[in-house]
Protein backbone atom coordinates (compact mmCIF):
# COMPACT_ATOMS: atom_id res chain seq x y z
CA UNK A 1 0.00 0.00 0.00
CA UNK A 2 2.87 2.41 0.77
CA UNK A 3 4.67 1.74 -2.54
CA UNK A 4 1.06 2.46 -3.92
CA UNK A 5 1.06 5.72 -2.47
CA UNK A 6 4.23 6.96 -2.75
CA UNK A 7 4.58 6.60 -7.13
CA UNK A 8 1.49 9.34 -6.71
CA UNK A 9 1.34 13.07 -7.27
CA UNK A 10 -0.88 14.64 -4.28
CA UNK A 11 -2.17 17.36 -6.31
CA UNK A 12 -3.54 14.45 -9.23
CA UNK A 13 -4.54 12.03 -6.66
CA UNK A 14 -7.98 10.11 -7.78
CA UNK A 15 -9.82 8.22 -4.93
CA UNK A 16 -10.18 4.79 -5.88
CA UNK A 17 -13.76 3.38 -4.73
CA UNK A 18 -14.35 -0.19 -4.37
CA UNK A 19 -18.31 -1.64 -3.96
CA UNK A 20 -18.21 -5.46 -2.77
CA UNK A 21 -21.61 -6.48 -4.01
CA UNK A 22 -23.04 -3.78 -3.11
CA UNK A 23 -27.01 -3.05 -4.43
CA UNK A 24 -27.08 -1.00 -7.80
CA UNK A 25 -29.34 1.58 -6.30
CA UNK A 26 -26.59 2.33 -3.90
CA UNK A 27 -24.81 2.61 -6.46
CA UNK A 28 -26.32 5.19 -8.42
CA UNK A 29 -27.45 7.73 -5.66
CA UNK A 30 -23.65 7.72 -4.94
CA UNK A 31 -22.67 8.46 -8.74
CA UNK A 32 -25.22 11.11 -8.63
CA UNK A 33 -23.57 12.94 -5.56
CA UNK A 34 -21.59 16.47 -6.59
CA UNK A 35 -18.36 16.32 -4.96
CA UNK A 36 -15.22 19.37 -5.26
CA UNK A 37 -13.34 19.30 -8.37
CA UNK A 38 -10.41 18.74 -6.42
CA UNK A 39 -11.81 15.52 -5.26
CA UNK A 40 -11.01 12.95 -8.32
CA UNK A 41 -13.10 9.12 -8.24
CA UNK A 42 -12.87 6.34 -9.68
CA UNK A 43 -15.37 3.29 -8.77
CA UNK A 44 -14.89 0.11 -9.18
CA UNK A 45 -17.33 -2.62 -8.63
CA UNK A 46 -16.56 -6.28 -7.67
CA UNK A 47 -19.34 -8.74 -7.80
CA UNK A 48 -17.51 -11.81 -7.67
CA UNK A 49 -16.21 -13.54 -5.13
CA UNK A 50 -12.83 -12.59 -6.09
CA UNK A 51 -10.92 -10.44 -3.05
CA UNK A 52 -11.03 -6.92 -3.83
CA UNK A 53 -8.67 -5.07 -5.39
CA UNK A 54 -6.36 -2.73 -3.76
CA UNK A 55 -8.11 0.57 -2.93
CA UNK A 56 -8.85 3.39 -0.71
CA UNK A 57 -12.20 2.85 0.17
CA UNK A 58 -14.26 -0.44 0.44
CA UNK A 59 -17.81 -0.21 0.89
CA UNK A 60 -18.79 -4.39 1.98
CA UNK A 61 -21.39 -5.20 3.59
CA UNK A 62 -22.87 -8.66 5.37
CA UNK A 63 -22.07 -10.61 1.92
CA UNK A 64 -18.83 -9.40 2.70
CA UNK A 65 -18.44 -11.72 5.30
CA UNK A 66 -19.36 -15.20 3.75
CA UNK A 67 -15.48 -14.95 2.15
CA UNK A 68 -13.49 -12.66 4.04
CA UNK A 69 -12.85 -11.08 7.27
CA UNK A 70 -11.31 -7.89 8.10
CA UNK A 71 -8.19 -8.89 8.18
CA UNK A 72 -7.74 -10.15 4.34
CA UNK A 73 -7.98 -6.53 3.55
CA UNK A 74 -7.01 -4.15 5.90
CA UNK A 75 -3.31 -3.52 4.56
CA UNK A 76 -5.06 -2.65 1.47
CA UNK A 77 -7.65 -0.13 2.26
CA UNK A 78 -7.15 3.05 3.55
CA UNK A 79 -10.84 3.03 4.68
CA UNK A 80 -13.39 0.16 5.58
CA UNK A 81 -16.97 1.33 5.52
CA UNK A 82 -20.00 -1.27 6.62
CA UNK A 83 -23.62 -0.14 4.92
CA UNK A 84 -26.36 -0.66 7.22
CA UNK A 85 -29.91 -1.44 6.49
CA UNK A 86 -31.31 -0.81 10.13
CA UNK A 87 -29.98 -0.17 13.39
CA UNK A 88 -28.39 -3.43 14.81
CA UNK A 89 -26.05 -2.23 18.09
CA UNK A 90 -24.53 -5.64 18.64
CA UNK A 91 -23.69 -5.51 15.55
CA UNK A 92 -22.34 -2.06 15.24
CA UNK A 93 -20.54 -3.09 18.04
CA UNK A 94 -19.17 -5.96 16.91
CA UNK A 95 -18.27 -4.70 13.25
CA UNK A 96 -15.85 -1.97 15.29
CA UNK A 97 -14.03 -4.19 17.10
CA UNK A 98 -13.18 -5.92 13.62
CA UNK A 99 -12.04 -2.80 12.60
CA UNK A 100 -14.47 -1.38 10.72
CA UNK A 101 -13.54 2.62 10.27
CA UNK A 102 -17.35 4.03 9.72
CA UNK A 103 -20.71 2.42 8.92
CA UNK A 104 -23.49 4.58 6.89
CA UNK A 105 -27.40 3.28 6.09
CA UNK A 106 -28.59 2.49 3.16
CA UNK A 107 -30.51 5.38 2.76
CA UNK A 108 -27.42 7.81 3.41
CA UNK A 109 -27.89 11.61 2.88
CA UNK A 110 -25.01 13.20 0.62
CA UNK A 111 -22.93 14.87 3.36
CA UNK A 112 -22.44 11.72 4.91
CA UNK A 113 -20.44 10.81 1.55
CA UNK A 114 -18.40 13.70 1.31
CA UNK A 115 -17.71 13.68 4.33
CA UNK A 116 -15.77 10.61 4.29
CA UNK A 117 -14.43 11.73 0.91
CA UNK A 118 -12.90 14.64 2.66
CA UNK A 119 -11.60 12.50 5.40
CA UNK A 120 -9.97 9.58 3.60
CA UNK A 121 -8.35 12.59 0.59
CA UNK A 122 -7.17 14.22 3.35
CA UNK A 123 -5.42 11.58 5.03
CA UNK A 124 -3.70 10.33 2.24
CA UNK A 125 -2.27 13.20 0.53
CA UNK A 126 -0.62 13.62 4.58
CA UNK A 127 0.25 10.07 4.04
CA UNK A 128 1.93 10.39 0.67
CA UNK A 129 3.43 13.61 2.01
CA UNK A 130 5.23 11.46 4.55
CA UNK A 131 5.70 8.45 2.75
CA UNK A 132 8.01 11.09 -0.01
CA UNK A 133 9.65 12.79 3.06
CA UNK A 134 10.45 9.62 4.74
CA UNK A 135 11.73 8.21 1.54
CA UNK A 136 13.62 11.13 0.88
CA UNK A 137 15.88 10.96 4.34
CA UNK A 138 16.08 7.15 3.79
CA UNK A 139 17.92 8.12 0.60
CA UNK A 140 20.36 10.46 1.49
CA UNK A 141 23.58 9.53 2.67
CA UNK A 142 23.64 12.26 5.18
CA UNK A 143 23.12 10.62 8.97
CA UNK A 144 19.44 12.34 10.27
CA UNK A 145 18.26 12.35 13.38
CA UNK A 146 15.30 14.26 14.89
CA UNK A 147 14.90 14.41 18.81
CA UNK A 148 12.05 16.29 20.72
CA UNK A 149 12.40 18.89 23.20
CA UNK A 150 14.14 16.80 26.09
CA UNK A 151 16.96 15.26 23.28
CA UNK A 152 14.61 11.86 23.06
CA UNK A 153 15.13 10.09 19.91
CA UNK A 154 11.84 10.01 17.33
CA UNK A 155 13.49 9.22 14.31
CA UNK A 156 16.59 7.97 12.73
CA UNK A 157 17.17 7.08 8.91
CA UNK A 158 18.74 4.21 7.39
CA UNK A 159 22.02 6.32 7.01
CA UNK A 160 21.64 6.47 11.02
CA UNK A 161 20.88 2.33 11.13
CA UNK A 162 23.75 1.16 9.01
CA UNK A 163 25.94 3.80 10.48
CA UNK A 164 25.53 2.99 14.46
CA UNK A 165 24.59 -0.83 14.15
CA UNK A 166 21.63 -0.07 16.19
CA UNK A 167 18.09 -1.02 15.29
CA UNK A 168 15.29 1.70 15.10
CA UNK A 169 13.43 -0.13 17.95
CA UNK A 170 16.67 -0.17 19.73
CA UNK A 171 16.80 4.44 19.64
CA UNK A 172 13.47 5.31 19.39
CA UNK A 173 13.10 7.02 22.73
CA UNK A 174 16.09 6.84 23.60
CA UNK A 175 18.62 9.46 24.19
CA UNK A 176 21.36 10.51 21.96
CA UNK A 177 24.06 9.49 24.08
CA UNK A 178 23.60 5.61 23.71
CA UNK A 179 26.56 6.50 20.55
CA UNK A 180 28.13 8.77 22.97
CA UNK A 181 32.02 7.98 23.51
CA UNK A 182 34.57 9.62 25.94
CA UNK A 183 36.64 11.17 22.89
CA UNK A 184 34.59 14.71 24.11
CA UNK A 185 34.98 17.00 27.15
CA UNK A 186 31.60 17.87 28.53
CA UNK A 187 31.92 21.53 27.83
CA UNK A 188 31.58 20.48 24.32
CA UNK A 189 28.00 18.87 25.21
CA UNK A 190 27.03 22.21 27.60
CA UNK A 191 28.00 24.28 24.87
CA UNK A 192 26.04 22.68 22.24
CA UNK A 193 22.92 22.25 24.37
CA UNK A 194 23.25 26.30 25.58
CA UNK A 195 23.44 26.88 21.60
CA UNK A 196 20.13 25.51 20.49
CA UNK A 197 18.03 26.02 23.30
CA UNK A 198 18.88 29.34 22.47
CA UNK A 199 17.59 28.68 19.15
CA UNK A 200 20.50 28.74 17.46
CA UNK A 201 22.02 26.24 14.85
CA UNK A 202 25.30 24.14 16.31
CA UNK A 203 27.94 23.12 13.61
CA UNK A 204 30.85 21.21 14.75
CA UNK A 205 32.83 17.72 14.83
CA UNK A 206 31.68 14.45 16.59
CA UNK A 207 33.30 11.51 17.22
CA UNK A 208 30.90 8.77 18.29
CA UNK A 209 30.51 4.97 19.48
CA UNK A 210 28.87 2.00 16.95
CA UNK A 211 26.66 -0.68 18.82
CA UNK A 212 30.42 -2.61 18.31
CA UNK A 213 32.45 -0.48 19.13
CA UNK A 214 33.90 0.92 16.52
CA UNK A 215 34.89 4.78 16.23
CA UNK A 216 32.11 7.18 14.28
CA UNK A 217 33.95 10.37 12.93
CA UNK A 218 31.06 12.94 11.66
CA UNK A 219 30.69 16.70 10.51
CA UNK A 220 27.15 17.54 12.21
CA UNK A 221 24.77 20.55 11.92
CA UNK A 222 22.08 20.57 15.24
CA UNK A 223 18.98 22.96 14.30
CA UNK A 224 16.24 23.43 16.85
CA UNK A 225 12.53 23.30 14.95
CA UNK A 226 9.85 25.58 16.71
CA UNK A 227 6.38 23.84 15.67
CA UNK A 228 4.20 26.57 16.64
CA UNK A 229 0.76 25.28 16.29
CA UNK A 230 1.55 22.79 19.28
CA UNK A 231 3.99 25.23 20.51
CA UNK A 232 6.64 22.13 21.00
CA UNK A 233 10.16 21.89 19.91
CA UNK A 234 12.34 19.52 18.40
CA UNK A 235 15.64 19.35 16.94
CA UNK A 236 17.48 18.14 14.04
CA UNK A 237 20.92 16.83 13.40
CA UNK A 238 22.22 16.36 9.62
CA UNK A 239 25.77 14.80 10.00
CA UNK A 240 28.50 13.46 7.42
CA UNK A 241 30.40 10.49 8.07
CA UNK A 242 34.06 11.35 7.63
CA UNK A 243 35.48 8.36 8.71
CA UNK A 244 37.54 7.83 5.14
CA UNK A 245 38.21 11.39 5.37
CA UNK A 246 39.64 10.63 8.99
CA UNK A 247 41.21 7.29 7.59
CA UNK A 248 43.04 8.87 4.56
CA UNK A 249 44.30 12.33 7.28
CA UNK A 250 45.40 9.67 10.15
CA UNK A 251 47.60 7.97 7.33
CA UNK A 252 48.73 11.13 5.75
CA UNK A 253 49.55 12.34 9.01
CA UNK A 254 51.95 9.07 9.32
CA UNK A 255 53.55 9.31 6.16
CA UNK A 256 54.28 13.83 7.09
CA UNK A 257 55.81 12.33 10.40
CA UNK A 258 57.85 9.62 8.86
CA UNK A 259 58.87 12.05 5.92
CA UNK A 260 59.68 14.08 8.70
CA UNK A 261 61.73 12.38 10.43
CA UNK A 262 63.57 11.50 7.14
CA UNK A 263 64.14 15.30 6.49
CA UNK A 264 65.34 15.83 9.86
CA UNK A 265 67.77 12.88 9.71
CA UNK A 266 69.57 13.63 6.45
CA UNK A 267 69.74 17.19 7.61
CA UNK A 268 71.81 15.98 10.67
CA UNK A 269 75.93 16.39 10.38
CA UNK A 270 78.67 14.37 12.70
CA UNK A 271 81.35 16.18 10.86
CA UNK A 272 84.21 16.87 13.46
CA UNK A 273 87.24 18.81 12.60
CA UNK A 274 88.55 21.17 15.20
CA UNK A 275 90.25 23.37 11.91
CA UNK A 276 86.01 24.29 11.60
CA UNK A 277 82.73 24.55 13.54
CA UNK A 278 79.58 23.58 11.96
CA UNK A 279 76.20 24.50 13.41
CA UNK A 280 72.71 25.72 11.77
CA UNK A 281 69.26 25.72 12.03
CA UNK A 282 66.47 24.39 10.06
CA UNK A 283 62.43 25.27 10.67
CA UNK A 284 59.55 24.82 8.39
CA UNK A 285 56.78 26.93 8.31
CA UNK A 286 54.52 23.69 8.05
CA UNK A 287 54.70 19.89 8.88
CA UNK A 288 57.18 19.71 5.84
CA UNK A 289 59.13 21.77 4.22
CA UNK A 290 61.15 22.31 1.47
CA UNK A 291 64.77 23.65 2.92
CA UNK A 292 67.60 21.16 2.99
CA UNK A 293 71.18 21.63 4.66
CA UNK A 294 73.93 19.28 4.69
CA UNK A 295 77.70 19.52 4.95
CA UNK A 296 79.46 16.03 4.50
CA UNK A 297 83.41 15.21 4.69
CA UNK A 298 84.35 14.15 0.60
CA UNK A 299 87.93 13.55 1.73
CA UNK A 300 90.74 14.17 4.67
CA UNK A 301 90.35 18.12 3.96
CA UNK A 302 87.44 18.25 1.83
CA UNK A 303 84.14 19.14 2.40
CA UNK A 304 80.62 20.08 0.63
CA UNK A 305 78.35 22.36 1.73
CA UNK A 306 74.72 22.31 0.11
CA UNK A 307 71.42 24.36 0.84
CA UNK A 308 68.70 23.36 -1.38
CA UNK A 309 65.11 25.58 -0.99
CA UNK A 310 62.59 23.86 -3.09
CA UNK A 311 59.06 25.19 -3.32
CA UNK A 312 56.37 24.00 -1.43
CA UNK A 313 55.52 22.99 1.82
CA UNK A 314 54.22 19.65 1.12
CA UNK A 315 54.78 15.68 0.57
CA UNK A 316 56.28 15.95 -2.85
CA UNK A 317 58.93 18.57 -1.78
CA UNK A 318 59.98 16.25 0.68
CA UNK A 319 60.26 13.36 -1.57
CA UNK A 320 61.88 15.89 -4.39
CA UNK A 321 64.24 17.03 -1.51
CA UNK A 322 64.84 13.01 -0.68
CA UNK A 323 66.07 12.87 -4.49
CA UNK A 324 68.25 15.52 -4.25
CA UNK A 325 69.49 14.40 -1.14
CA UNK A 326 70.50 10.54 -3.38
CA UNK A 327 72.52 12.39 -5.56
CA UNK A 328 74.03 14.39 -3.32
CA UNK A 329 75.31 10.49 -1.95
CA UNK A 330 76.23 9.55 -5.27
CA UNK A 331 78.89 12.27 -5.84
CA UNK A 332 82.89 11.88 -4.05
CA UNK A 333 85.84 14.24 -3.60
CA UNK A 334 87.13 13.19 -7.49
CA UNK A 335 83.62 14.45 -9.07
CA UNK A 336 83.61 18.80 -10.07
CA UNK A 337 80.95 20.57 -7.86
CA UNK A 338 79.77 21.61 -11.70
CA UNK A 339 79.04 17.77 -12.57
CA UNK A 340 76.99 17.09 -8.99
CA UNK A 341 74.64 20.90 -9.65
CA UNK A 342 74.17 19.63 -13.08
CA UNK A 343 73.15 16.38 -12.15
CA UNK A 344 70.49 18.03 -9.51
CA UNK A 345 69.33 20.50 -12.51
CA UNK A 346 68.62 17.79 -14.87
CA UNK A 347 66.89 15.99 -12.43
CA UNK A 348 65.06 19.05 -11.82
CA UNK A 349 64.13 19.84 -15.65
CA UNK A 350 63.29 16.57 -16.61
CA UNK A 351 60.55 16.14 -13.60
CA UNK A 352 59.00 19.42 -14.67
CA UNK A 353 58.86 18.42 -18.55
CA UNK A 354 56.42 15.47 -17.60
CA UNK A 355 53.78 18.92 -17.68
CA UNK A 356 51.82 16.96 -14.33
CA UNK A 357 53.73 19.15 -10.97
CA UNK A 358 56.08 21.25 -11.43
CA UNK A 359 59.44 21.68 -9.10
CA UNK A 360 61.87 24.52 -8.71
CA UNK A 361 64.84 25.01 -6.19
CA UNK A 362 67.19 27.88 -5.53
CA UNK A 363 70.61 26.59 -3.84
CA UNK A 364 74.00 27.00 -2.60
CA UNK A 365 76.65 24.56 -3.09
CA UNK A 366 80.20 25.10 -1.41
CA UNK A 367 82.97 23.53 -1.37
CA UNK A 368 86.07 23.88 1.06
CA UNK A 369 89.07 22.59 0.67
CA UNK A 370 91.08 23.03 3.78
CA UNK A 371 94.19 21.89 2.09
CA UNK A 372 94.62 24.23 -0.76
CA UNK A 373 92.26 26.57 1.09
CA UNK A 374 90.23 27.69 -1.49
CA UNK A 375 86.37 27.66 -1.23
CA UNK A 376 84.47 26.56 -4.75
CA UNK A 377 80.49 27.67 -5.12
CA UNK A 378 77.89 27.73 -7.22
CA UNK A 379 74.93 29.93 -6.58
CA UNK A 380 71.87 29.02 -8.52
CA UNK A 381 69.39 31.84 -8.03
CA UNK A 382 70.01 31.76 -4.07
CA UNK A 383 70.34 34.33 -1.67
CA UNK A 384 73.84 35.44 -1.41
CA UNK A 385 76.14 33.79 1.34
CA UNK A 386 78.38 35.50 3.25
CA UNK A 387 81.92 35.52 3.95
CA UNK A 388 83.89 37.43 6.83
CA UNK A 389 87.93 37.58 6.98
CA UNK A 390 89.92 37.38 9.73
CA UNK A 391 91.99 40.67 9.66
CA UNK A 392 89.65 43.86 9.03
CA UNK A 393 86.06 41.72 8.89
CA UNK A 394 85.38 42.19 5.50
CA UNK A 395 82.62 41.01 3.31
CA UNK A 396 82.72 38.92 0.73
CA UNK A 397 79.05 38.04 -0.53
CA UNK A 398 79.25 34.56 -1.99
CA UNK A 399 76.26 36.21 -4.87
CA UNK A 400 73.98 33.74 -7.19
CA UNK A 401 76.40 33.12 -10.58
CA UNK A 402 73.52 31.06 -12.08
CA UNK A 403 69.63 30.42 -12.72
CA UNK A 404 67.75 28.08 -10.23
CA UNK A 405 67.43 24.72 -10.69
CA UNK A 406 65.05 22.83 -12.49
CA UNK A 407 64.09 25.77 -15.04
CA UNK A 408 66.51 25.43 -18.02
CA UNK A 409 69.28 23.22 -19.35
CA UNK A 410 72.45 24.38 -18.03
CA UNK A 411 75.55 24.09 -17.47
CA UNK A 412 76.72 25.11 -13.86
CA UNK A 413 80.51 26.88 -12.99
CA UNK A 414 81.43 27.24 -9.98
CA UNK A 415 83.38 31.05 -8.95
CA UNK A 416 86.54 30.32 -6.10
CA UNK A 417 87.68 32.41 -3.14
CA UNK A 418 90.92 32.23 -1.17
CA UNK A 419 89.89 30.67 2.05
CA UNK A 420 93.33 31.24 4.38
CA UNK A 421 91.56 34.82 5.43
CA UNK A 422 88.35 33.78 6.14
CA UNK A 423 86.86 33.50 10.03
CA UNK A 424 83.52 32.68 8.85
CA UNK A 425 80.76 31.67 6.57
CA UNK A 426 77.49 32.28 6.63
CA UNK A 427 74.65 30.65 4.24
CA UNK A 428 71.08 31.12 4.76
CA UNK A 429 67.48 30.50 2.98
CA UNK A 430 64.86 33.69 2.30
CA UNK A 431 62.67 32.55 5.38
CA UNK A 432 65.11 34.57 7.84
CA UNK A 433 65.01 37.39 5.36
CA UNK A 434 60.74 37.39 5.88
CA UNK A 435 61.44 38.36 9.55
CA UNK A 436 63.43 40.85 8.76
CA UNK A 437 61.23 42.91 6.51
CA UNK A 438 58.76 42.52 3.90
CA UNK A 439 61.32 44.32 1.34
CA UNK A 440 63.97 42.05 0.21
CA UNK A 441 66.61 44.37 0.08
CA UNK A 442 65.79 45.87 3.24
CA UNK A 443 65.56 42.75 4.51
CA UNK A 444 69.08 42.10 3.09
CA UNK A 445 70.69 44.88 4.57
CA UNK A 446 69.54 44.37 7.73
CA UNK A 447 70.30 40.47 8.22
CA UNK A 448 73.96 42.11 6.83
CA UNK A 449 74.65 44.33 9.37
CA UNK A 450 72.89 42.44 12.44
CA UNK A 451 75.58 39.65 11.87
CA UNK A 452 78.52 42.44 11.33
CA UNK A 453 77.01 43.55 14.85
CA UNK A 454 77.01 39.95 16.28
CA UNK A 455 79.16 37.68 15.59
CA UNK A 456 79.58 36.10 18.91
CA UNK A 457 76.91 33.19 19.48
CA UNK A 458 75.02 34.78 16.48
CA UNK A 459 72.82 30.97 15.57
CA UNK A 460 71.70 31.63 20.02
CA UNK A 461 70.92 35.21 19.29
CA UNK A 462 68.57 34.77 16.21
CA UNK A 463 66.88 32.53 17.88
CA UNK A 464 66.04 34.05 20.49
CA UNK A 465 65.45 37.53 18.95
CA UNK A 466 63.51 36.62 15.46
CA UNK A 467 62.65 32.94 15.62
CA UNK A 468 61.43 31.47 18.76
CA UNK A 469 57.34 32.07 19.27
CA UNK A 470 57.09 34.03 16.21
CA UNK A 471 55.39 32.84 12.98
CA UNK A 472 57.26 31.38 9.86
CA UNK A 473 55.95 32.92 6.77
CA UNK A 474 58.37 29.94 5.10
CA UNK A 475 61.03 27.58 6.07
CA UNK A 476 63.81 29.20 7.39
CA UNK A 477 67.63 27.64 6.88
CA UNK A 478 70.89 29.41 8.42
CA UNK A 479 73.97 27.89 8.92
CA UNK A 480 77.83 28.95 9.80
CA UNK A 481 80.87 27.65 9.87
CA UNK A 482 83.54 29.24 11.74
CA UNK A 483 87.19 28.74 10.53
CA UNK A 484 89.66 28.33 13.06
């Protein structure tokens, strides 16, 4: 009967009438009744012993009975109506305790008709009404539940049933807190309680408990419903399960900590040599970043020096900072610092011509040779580093001599400075130059002359004075080596 009802337009409902042997004068004073256009019939009339056909109304009367009982037709009728030839109480009694919905005489008066018209139309457009809405939240994906006033369960959906595990017998009238788990202070309950009995709508995260157990992550909106014509309220909750979504951040969140622990560990340098002192410090503005800083012994008295900034604060500049990192292992003391930056630059290119992401890095490669004292670099589009000698503290600015990596085929040369003078180098990314000022070369200048002004624990005094508590518009990279 349901299905019946809900394939049907309200609005171009037609009343289906069904007569069980009913008299053919009956008949005909009911086809001659007027009834309101909006009030559609169609009659049918059974005078076989055949069971009726599905309908809305059934008029039967003690024929009825020879083949059927009340039963054999009840979940297909809307309406059962007994016609009377005289007043029989027993029986009147009797017929309502069959379930007989209205009995009328034989000799009805028109009213009576339409008035049961009226009643049954009624009744099922409500029905059909219900039948669409119910069908409609049974649908949806979305998790619905609808309390009243007091937080008492009156309905879940399907969404709700395969959701939770429970049964709809199992929440109906119960409260909501039979999925409640301890993953919530109660100050998140107070607050959402204070928010819609205030009339307000309550949008925020829950994490609930299945009949089994099991976790339920879900995005939830809470509305409280005024129904004014019974001046009663009752709210409304429309949730998402997120669980995949939760799934798919949980493991993200393990591969960002194991990438970044990676980072961190081939950032890390044993290199001991009291002729130097190596320190530095590396912070990303996110979870990952894309700075890199290693210096690694290539022979008795050689060393390399590299800081790598590729863009992007995300997975794939770790793992494109990872690559670099595997060539960086790859290249020994007998190799030209040109051959290792072009081997990083191809790498570079040839990722970005595949046209699906697209990788760039600025960078700084040094290297020191404490034998012949020289120091080798190539610059490719990085800012400059900085070298201070020994005697009068001058400046030498170690200055970008090529493009950045990954944009063009090129071939890298590295420029050489006499090392015997020099007390100290200093290398750096563009995150420290964001603290400084928003204007590069303002920026510049003063990172310039705050090291010229302290030189002495300079790595402790940064820290303390630009880095610690403050917010990193990017990763930030700065490293120095003292000469001794």
């Amino acid at each position: 009967m349901i299905e019946h009802y809900n394939n049907l337009m309200t609005k171009d409902y037609q009343l289906k009438i069904v007569f069980y042997k009913i008299p053919k004068d009956f008949i005909r004073r009911f086809n001659n009744i007027s009834f309101d256009d909006a009030l559609k019939v169609k009659i049918i009339e059974v005078n076989s012993s055949k069971l009726p056909k599905v309908g809305d109304i059934i008029f039967v009367d003690l024929n009825f009975f020879e083949y059927f009982s009340i039963d054999d037709i009840r979940d297909n009728y809307k309406y059962i109506t007994f016609i009377a030839h005289k007043f029989n109480s027993d029986l009147f009694k009797s017929l309502y305790n069959m379930g007989i919905d209205n009995i009328i005489y034989n000799d009805f008066i028109d009213a009576e008709i339409r008035r049961i018209y009226s009643y049954v139309h009624t009744n099922i457009k409500s029905q059909i009404q219900n039948n669409m809405f119910n069908e409609i939240l049974d649908k949806t994906t979305n998790v619905i539940v609808i309390t009243d006033n007091d937080g008492n369960i009156e309905y879940v959906n399907k969404s709700f049933i395969e959701s939770s595990g429970y049964t709809y017998d199992e929440v109906i009238g119960e409260n909501p807190r039979v999925i409640k788990s301890d993953q919530h202070p109660d100050q998140i309950y107070e607050d959402l309680w204070e928010t819609i009995n205030n009339n307000q709508t309550w949008e925020g995260d829950f994490i609930n408990l299945s009949k089994n157990g099991d976790l339920i992550y879900e995005e939830a909106i809470i509305t409280p419903i005024i129904i004014e014509n019974e001046n009663k309220k009752k709210f409304i909750k429309i949730s998402n399960n997120i669980n995949k979504q939760k799934f798919l951040e949980n493991k993200a969140k393990i591969n960002i900590s194991l990438a970044k622990n990676i980072m961190e560990k081939i950032c890390e340098s044993k290199v001991l040599d009291n002729r130097m002192h190596y320190d530095f410090i590396l912070k990303y503005s996110q979870e990952l970043g894309g700075d890199f800083v290693r210096l690694d012994k290539m022979s008795d008295n050689k060393y390399l020096l590299s800081l790598v900034d590729v863009t992007g604060h995300d997975l794939s500049s770790a793992l494109i900072v990872m690559s670099i990192y595997s060539i960086l292992l790859q290249h020994d003391s007998n190799q030209r610092l040109s051959t290792l930056v072009n081997q990083i630059n191809k790498f570079l290119y040839n990722f970005n011509a595949r046209g699906d992401h697209f990788k760039y890095a600025t960078g700084i490669f040094i290297e020191i040779d404490l034998e012949s004292m020289s120091l080798k670099y190539i610059n490719a589009g990085h800012p400059s580093g900085l070298c201070f000698s020994k005697d009068k503290g001058e400046e030498i600015l170690l200055s970008h001599n090529s493009s950045m990596l990954g944009v063009i085929e090129n071939d890298y040369e590295p420029d050489t400075i006499e090392l015997s003078n020099i007390s100290s180098l200093i290398v750096y990314s563009d995150g420290i130059l964001d603290l400084m000022s928003r204007d590069y070369d303002v920026a510049e200048l003063k990172l310039k002359t705050y090291l010229r002004e302290n030189k002495i624990n300079t790595l402790e005094k940064l820290q303390n004075e630009f880095i610690n508590h403050q917010y990193l518009p990017d990763d930030l990279t700065f490293v120095k080596l003292n000469f001794k």
